[in-house]
N, C-alpha and C. Protein backbone atom coordinates (compact mmCIF):
# COMPACT_ATOMS: atom_id res chain seq x y z
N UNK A 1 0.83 -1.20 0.00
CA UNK A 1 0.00 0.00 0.00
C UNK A 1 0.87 1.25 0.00
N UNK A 2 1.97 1.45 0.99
CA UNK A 2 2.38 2.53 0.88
C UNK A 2 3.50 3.05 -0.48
N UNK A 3 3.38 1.47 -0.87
CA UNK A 3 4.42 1.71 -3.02
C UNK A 3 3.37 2.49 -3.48
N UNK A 4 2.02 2.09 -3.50
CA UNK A 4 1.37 2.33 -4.27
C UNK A 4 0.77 4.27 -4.29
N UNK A 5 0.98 4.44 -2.48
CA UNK A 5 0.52 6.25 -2.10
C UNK A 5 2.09 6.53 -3.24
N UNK A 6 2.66 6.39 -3.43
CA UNK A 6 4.02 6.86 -3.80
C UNK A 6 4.31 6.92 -5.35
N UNK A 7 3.74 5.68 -5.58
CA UNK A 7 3.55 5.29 -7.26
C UNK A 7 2.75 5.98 -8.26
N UNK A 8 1.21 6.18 -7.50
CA UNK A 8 0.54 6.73 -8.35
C UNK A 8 0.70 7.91 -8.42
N UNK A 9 0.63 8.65 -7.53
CA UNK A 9 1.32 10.46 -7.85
C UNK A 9 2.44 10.40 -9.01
N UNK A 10 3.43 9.46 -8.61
CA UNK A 10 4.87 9.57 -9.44
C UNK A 10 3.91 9.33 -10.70
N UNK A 11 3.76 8.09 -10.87
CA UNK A 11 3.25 7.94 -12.60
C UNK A 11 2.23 9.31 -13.24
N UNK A 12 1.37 9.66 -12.47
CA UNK A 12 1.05 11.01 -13.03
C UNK A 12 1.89 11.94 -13.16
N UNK A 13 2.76 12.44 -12.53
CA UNK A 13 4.05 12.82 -13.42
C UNK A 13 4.96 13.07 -14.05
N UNK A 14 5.13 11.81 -14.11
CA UNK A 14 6.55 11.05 -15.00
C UNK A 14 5.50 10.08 -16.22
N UNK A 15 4.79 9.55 -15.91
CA UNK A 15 4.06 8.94 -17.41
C UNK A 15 3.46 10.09 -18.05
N UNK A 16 2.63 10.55 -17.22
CA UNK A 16 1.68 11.76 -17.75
C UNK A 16 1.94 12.86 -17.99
N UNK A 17 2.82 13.51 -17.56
CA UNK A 17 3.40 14.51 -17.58
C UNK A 17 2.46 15.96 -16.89
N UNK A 18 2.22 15.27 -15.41
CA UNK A 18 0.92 15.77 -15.02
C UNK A 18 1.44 17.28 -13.98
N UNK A 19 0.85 17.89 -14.57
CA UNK A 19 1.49 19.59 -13.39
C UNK A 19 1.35 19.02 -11.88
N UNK A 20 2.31 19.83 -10.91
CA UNK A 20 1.79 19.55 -9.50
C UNK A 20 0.28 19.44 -9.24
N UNK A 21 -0.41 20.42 -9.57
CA UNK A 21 -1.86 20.76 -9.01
C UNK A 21 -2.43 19.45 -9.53
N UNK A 22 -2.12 18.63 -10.90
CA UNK A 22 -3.20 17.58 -11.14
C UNK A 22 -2.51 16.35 -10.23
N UNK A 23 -1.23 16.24 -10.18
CA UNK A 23 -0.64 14.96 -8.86
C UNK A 23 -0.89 15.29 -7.64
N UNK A 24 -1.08 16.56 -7.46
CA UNK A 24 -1.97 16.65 -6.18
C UNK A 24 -3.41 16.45 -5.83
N UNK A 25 -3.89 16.16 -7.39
CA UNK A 25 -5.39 15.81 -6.91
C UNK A 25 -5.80 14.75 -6.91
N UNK A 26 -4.54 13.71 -7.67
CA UNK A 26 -4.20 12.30 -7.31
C UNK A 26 -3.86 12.10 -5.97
N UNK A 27 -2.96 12.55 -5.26
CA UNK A 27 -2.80 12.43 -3.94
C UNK A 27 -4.13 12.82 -3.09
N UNK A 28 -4.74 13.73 -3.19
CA UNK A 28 -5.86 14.36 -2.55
C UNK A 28 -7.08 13.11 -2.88
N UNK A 29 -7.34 12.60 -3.95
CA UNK A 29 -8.35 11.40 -4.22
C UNK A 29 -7.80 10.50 -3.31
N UNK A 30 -6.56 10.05 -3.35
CA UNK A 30 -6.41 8.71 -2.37
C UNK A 30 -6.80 8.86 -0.63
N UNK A 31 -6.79 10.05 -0.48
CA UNK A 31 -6.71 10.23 0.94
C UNK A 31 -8.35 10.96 1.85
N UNK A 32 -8.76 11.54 0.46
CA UNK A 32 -10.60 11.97 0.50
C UNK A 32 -10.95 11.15 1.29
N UNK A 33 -11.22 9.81 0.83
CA UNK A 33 -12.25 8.93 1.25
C UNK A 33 -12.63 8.72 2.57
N UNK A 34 -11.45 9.36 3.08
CA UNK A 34 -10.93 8.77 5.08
C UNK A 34 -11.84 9.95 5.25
N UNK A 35 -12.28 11.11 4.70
CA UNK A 35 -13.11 12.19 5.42
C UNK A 35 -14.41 11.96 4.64
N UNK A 36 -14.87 11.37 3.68
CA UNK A 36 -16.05 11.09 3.16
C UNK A 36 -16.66 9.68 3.32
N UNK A 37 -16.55 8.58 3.92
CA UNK A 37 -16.79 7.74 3.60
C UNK A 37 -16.27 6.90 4.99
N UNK A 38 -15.83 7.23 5.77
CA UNK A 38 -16.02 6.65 6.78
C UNK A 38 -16.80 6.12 7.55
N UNK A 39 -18.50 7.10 7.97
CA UNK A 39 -18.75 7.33 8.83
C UNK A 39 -19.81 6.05 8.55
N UNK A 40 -20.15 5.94 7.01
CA UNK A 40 -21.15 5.19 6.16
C UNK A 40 -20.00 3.94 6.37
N UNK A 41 -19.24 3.64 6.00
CA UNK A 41 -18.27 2.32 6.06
C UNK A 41 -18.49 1.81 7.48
N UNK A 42 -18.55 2.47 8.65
CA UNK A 42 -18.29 2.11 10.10
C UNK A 42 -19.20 1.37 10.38
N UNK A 43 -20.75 1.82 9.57
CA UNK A 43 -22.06 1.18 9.83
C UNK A 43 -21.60 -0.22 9.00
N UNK A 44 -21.62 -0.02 7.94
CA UNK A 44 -21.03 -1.55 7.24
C UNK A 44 -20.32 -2.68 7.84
N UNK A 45 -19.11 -1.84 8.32
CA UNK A 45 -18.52 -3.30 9.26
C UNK A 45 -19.83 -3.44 10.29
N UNK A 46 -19.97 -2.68 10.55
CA UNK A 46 -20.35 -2.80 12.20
C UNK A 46 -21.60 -4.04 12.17
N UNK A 47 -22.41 -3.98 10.62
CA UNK A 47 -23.05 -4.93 10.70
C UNK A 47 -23.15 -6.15 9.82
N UNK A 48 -21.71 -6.74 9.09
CA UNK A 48 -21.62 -7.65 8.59
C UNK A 48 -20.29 -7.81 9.01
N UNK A 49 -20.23 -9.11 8.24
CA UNK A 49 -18.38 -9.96 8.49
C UNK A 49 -17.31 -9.30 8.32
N UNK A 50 -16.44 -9.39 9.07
CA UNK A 50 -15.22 -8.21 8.43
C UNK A 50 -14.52 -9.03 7.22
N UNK A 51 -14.22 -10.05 7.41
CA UNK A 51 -13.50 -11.03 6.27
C UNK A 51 -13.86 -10.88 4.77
N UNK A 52 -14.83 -11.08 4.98
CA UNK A 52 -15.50 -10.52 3.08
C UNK A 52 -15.20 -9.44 2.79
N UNK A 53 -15.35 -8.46 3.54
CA UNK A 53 -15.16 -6.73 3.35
C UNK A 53 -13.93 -6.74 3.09
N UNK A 54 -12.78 -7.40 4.28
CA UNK A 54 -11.32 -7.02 3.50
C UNK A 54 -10.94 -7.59 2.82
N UNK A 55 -11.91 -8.62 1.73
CA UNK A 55 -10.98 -9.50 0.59
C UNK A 55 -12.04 -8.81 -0.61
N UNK A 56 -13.01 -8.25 -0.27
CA UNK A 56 -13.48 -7.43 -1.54
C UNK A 56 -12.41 -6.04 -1.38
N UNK A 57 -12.54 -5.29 -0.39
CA UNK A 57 -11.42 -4.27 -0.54
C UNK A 57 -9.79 -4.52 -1.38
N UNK A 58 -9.53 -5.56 -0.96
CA UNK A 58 -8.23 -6.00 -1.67
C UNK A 58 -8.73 -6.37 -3.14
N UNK A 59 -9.70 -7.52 -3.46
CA UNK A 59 -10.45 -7.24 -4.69
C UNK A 59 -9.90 -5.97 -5.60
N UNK A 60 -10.61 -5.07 -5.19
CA UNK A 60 -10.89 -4.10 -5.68
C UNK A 60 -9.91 -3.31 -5.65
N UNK A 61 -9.25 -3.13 -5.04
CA UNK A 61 -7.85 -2.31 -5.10
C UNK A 61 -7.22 -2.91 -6.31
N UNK A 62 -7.02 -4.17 -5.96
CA UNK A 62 -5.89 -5.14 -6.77
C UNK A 62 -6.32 -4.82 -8.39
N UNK A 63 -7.37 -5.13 -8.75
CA UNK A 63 -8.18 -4.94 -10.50
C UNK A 63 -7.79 -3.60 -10.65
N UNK A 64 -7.98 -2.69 -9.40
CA UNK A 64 -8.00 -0.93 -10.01
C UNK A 64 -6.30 -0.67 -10.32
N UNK A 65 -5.65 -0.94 -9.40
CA UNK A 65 -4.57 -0.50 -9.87
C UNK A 65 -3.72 -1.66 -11.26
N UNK A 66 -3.97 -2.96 -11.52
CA UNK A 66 -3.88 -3.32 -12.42
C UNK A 66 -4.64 -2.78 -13.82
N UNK A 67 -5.63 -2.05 -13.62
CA UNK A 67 -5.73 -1.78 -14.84
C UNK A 67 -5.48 -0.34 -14.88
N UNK A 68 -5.05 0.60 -13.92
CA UNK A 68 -4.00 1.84 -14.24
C UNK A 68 -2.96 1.29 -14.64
N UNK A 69 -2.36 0.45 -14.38
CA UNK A 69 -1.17 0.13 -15.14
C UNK A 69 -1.31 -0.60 -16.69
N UNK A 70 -2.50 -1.06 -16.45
CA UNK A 70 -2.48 -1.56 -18.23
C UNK A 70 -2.82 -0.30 -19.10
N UNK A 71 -3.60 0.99 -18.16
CA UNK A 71 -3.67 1.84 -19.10
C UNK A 71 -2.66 2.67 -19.48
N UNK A 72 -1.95 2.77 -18.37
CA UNK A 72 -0.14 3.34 -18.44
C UNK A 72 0.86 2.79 -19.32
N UNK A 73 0.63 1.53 -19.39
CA UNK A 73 1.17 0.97 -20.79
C UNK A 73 1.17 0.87 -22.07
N UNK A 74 -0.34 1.06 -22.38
CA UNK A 74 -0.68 1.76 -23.46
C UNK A 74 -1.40 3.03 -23.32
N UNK A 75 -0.56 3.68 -23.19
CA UNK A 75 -0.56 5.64 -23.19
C UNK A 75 -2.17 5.84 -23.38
N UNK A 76 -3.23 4.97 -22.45
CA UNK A 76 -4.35 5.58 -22.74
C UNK A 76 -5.04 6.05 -21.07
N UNK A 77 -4.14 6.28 -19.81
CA UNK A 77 -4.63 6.57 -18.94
C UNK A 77 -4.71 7.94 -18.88
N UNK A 78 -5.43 9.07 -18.22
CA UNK A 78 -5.43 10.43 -18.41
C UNK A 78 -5.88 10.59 -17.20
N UNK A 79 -5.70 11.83 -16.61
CA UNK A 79 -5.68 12.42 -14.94
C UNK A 79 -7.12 12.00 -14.69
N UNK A 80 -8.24 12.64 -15.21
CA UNK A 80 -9.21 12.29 -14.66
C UNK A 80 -9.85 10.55 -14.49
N UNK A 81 -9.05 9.88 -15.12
CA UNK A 81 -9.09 8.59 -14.80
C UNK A 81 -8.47 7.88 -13.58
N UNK A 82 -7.23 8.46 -13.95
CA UNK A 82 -6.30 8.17 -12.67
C UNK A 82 -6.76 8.85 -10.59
N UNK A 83 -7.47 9.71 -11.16
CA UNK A 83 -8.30 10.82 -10.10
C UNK A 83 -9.29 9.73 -9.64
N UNK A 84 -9.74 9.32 -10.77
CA UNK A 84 -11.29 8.64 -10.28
C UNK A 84 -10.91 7.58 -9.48
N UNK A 85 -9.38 6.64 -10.58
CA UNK A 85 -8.96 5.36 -9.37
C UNK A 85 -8.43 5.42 -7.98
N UNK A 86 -7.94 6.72 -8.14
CA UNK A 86 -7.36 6.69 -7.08
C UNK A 86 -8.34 6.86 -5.84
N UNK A 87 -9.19 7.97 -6.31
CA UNK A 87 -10.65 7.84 -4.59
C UNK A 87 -11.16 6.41 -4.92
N UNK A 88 -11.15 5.72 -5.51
CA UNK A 88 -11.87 4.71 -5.56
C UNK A 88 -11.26 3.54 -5.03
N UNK A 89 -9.94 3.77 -5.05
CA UNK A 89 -8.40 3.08 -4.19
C UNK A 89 -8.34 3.40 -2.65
N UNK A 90 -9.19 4.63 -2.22
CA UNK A 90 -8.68 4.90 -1.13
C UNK A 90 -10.15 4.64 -0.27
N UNK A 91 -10.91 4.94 -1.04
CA UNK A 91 -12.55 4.25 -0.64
C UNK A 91 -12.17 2.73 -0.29
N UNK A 92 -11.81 2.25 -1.00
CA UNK A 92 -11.47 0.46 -1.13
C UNK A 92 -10.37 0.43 0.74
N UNK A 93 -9.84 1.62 0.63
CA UNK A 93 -9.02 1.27 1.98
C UNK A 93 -9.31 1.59 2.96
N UNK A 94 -10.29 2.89 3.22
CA UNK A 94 -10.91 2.99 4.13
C UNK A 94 -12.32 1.75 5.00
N UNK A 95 -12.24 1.09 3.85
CA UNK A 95 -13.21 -0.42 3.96
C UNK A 95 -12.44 -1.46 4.81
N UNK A 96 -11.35 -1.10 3.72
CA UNK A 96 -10.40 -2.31 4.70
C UNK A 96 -9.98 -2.14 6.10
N UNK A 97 -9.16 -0.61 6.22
CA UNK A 97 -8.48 -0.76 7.70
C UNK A 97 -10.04 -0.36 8.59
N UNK A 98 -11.00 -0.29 8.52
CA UNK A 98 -11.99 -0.29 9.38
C UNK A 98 -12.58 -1.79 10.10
N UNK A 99 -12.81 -2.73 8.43
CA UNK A 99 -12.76 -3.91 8.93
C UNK A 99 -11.75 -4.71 9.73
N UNK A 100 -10.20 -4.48 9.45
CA UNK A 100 -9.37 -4.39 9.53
C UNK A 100 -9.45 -4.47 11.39
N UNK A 101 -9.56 -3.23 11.95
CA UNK A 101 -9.38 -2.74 13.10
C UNK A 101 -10.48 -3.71 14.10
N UNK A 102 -11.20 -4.27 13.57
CA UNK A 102 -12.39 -5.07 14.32
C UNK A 102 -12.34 -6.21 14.45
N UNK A 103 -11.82 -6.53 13.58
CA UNK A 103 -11.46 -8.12 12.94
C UNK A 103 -10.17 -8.61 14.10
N UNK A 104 -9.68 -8.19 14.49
CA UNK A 104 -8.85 -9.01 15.06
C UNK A 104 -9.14 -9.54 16.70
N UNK A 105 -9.68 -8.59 16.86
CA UNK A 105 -10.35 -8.44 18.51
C UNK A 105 -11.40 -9.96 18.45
N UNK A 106 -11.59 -10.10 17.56
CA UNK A 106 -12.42 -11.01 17.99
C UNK A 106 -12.25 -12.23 17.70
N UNK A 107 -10.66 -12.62 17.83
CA UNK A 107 -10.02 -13.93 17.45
C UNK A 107 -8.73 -13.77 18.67
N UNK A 108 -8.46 -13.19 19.04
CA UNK A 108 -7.61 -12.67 20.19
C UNK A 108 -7.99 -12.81 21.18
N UNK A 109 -7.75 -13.13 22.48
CA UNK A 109 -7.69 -13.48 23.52
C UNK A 109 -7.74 -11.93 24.18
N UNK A 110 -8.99 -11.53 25.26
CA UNK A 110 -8.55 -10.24 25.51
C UNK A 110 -7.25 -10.03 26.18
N UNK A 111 -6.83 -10.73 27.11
CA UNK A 111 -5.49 -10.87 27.80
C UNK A 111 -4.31 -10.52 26.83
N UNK A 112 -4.12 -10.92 25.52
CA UNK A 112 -3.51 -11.01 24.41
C UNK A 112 -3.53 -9.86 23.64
N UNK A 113 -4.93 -9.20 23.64
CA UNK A 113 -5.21 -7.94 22.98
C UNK A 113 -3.84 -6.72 22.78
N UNK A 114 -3.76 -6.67 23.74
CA UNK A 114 -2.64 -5.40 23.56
C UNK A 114 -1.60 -5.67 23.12
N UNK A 115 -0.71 -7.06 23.34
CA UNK A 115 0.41 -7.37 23.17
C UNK A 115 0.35 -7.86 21.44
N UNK A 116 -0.81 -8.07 21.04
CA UNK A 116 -1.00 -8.40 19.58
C UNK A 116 -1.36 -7.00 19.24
N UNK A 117 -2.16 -5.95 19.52
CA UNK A 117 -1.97 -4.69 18.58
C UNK A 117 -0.90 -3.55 19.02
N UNK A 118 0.42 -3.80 20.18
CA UNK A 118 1.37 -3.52 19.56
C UNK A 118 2.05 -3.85 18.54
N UNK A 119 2.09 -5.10 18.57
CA UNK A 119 2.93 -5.78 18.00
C UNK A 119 2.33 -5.29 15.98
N UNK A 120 1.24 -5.12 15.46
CA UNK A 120 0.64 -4.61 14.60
C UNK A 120 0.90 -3.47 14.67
N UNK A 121 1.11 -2.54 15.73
CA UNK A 121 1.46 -1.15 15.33
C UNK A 121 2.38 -1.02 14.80
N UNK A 122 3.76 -1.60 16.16
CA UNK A 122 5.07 -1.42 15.46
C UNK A 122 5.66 -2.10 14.23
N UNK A 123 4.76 -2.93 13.28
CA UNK A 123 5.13 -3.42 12.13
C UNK A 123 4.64 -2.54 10.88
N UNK A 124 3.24 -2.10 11.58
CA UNK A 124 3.18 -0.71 10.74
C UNK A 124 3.78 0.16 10.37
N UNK A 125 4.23 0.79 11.30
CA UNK A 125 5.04 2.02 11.38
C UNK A 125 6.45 1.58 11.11
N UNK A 126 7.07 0.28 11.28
CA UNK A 126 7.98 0.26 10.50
C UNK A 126 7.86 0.38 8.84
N UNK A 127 6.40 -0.25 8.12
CA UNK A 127 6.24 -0.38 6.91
C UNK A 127 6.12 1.51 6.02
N UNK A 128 5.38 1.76 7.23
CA UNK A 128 5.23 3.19 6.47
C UNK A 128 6.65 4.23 6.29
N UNK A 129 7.08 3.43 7.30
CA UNK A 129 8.72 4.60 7.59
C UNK A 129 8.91 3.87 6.83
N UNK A 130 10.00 2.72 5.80
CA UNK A 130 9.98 2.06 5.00
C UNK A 130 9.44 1.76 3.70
N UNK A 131 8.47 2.14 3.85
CA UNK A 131 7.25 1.73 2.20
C UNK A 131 7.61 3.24 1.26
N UNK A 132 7.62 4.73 2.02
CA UNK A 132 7.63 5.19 1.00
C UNK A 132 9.12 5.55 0.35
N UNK A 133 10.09 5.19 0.94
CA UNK A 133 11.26 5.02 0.42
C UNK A 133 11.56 3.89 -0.64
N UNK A 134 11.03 2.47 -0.24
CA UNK A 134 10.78 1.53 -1.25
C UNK A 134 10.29 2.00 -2.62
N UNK A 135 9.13 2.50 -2.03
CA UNK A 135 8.52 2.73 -3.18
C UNK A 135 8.81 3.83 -4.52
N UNK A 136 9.65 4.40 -3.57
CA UNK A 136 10.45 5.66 -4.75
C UNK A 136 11.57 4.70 -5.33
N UNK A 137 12.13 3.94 -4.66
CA UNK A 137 13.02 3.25 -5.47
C UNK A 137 12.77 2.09 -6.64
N UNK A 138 11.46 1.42 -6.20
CA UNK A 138 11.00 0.47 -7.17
C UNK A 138 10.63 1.67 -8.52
N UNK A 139 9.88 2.79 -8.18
CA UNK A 139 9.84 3.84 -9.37
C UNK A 139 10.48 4.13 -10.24
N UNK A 140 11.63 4.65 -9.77
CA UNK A 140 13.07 4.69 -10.22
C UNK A 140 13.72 3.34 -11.12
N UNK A 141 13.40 2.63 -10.20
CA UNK A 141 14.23 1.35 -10.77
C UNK A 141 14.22 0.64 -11.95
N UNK A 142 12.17 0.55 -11.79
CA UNK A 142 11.34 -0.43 -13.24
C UNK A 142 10.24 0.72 -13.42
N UNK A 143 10.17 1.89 -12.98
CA UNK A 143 9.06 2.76 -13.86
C UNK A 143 8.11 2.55 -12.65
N UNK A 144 7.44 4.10 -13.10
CA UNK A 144 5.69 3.90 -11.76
C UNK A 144 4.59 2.57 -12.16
N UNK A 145 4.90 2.76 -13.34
CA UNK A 145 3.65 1.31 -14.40
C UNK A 145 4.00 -0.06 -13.44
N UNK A 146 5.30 -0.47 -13.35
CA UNK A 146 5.64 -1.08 -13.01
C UNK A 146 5.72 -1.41 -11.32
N UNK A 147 5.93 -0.61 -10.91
CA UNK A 147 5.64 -0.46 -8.91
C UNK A 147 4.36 -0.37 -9.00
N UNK A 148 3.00 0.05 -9.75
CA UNK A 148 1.63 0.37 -9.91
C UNK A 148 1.22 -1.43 -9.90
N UNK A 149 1.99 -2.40 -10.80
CA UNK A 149 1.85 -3.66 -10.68
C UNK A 149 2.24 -4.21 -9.82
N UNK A 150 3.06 -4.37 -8.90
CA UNK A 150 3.56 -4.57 -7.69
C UNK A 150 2.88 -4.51 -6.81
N UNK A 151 1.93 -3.61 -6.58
CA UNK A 151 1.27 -3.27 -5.65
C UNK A 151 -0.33 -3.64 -6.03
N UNK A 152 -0.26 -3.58 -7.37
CA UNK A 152 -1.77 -4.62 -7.69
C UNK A 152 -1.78 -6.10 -7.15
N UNK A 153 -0.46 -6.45 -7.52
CA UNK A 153 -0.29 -7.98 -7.08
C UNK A 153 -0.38 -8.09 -5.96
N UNK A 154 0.33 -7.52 -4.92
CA UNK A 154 -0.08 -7.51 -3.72
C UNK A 154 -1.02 -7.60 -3.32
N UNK A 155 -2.06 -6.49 -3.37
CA UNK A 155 -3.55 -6.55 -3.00
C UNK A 155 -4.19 -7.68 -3.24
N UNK A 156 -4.08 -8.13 -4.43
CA UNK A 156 -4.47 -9.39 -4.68
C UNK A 156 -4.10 -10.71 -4.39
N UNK A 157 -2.82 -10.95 -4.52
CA UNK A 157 -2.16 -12.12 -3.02
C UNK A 157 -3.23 -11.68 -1.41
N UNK A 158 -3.07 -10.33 -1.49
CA UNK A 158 -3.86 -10.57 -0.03
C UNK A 158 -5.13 -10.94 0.40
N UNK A 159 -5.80 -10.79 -1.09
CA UNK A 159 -7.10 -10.97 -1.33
C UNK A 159 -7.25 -12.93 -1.62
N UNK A 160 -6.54 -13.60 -2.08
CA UNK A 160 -6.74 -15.14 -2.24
C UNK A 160 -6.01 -15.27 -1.04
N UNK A 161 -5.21 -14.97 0.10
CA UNK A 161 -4.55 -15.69 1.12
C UNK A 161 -5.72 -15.73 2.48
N UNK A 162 -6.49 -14.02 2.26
CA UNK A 162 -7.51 -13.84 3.18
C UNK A 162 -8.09 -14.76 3.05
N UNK A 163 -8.88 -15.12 1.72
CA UNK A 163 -9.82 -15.95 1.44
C UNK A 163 -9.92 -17.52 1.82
N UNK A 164 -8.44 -17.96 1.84
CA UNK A 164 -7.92 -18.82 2.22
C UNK A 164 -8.11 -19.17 3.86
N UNK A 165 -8.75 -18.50 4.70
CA UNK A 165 -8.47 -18.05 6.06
C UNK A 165 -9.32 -19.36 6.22
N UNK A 166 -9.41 -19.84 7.50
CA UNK A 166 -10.50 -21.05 7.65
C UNK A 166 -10.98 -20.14 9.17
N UNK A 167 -11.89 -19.38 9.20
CA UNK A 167 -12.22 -18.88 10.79
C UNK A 167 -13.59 -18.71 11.55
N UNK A 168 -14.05 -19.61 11.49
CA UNK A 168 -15.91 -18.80 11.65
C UNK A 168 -15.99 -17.00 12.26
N UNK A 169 -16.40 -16.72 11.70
CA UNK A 169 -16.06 -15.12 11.92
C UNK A 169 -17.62 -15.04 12.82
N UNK A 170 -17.86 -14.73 14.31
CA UNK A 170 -19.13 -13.83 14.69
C UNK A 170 -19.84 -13.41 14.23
N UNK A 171 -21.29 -13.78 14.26
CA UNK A 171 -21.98 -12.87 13.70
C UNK A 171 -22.49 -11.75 14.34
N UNK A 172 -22.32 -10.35 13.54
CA UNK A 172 -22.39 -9.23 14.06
C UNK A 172 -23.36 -8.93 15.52
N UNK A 173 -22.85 -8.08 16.43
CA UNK A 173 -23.90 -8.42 17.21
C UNK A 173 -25.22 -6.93 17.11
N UNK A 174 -26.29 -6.94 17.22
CA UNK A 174 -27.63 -6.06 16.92
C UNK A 174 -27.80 -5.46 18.27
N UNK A 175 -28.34 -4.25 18.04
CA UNK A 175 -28.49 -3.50 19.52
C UNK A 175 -30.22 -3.51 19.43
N UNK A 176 -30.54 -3.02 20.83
CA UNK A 176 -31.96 -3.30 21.39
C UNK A 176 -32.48 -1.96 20.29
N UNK A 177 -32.23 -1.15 19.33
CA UNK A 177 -32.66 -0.23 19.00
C UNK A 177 -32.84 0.02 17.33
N UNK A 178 -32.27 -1.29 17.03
CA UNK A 178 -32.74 -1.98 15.57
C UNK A 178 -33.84 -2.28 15.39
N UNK A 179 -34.60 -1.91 14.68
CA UNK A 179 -36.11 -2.72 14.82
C UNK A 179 -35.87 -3.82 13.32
N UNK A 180 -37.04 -4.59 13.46
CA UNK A 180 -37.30 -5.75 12.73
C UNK A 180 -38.02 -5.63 11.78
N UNK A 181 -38.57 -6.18 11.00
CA UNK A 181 -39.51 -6.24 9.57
C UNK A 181 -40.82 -5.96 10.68
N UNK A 182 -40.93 -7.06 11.47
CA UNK A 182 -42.48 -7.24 11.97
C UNK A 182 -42.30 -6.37 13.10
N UNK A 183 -41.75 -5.10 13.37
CA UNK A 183 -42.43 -4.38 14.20
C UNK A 183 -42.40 -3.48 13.74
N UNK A 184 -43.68 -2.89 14.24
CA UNK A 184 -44.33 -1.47 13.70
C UNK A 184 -44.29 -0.77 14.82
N UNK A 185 -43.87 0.43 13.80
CA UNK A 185 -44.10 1.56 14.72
C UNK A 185 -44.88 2.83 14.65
N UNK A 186 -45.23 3.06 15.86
CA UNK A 186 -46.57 4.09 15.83
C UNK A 186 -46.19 5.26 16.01
């Protein structure tokens, strides 16, 4: 993920030959979604499986940025395309780390809880201190088209390994303030 915050700006400027203001509205699409689309996503996890949600999120990431890169390859991607994938990349992630954040608690031992989401923090924060340096270098190295595939593949390895998971996942739990088909209200 964090090749990919790094990749797609770059390829809008270096494939596209895109002014700051339009790689900034590539950057600005990937990061929207966390202020638009949260609040509606939170209800989503909150009342279905998290497991499906983060292997359609990876889904969907994985196809979007594979086919920015097939369009980067043949010189037919253009900003407002790349604009559109990219909120639509970051929509896809705000799905995930929400499900993400829920999902684990409830396979964890509470006793265990903390010592397992340090242990997730500090692998984070090593990845992000890490990822966007990687990711300028894979740029550099084989082209943004190319780190843009990298990071499709990824998503998508993560998306058949999730899937792969064997876990009965909880079913969501309903508050006293849901109502039902058969009750009416006056």
């Amino acid at each position: 993920a964090e090749v990919g915050e790094i990749a797609l700006p770059a390829l809008t400027l270096i494939t596209l030959g895109a002014t700051a203001m339009e790689a900034s509205w590539v950057r600005t699409a990937l990061v929207a979604p966390f202020l638009v689309v949260t609040l509606w996503f939170g209800v989503i996890v909150d009342r279905h499986p998290r497991r499906p949600l983060m292997i359609l999120a990876d889904w969907v990431r994985g196809v979007l940025l594979a086919s920015v890169c097939v369009l980067a390859l043949t010189n037919t991607l253009t900003i407002p395309v790349a604009v559109g994938a990219a909120f639509a990349i970051g929509t896809m992630t705000v799905l995930y780390q929400l499900a993400d954040f829920s999902f684990l608690s409830q396979f964890v031992p509470e006793d265990a809880l903390i010592d397992a989401n340090s242990k997730i923090t500090a692998t984070e924060s090593a990845i992000e201190t890490a990822g966007s340096g990687v990711g300028g270098l894979i740029v550099q190295a084989v082209t943004a088209p190319i780190a843009i595939a990298v990071n499709a593949v990824g998503y998508l390895a993560s998306a058949l390994l999730s899937g792969r998971l064997r876990i009965d996942e909880p079913a969501p739990e309903t508050t006293a303030t849901e109502t039902t088909p058969d009750q009416v209200a006056i």
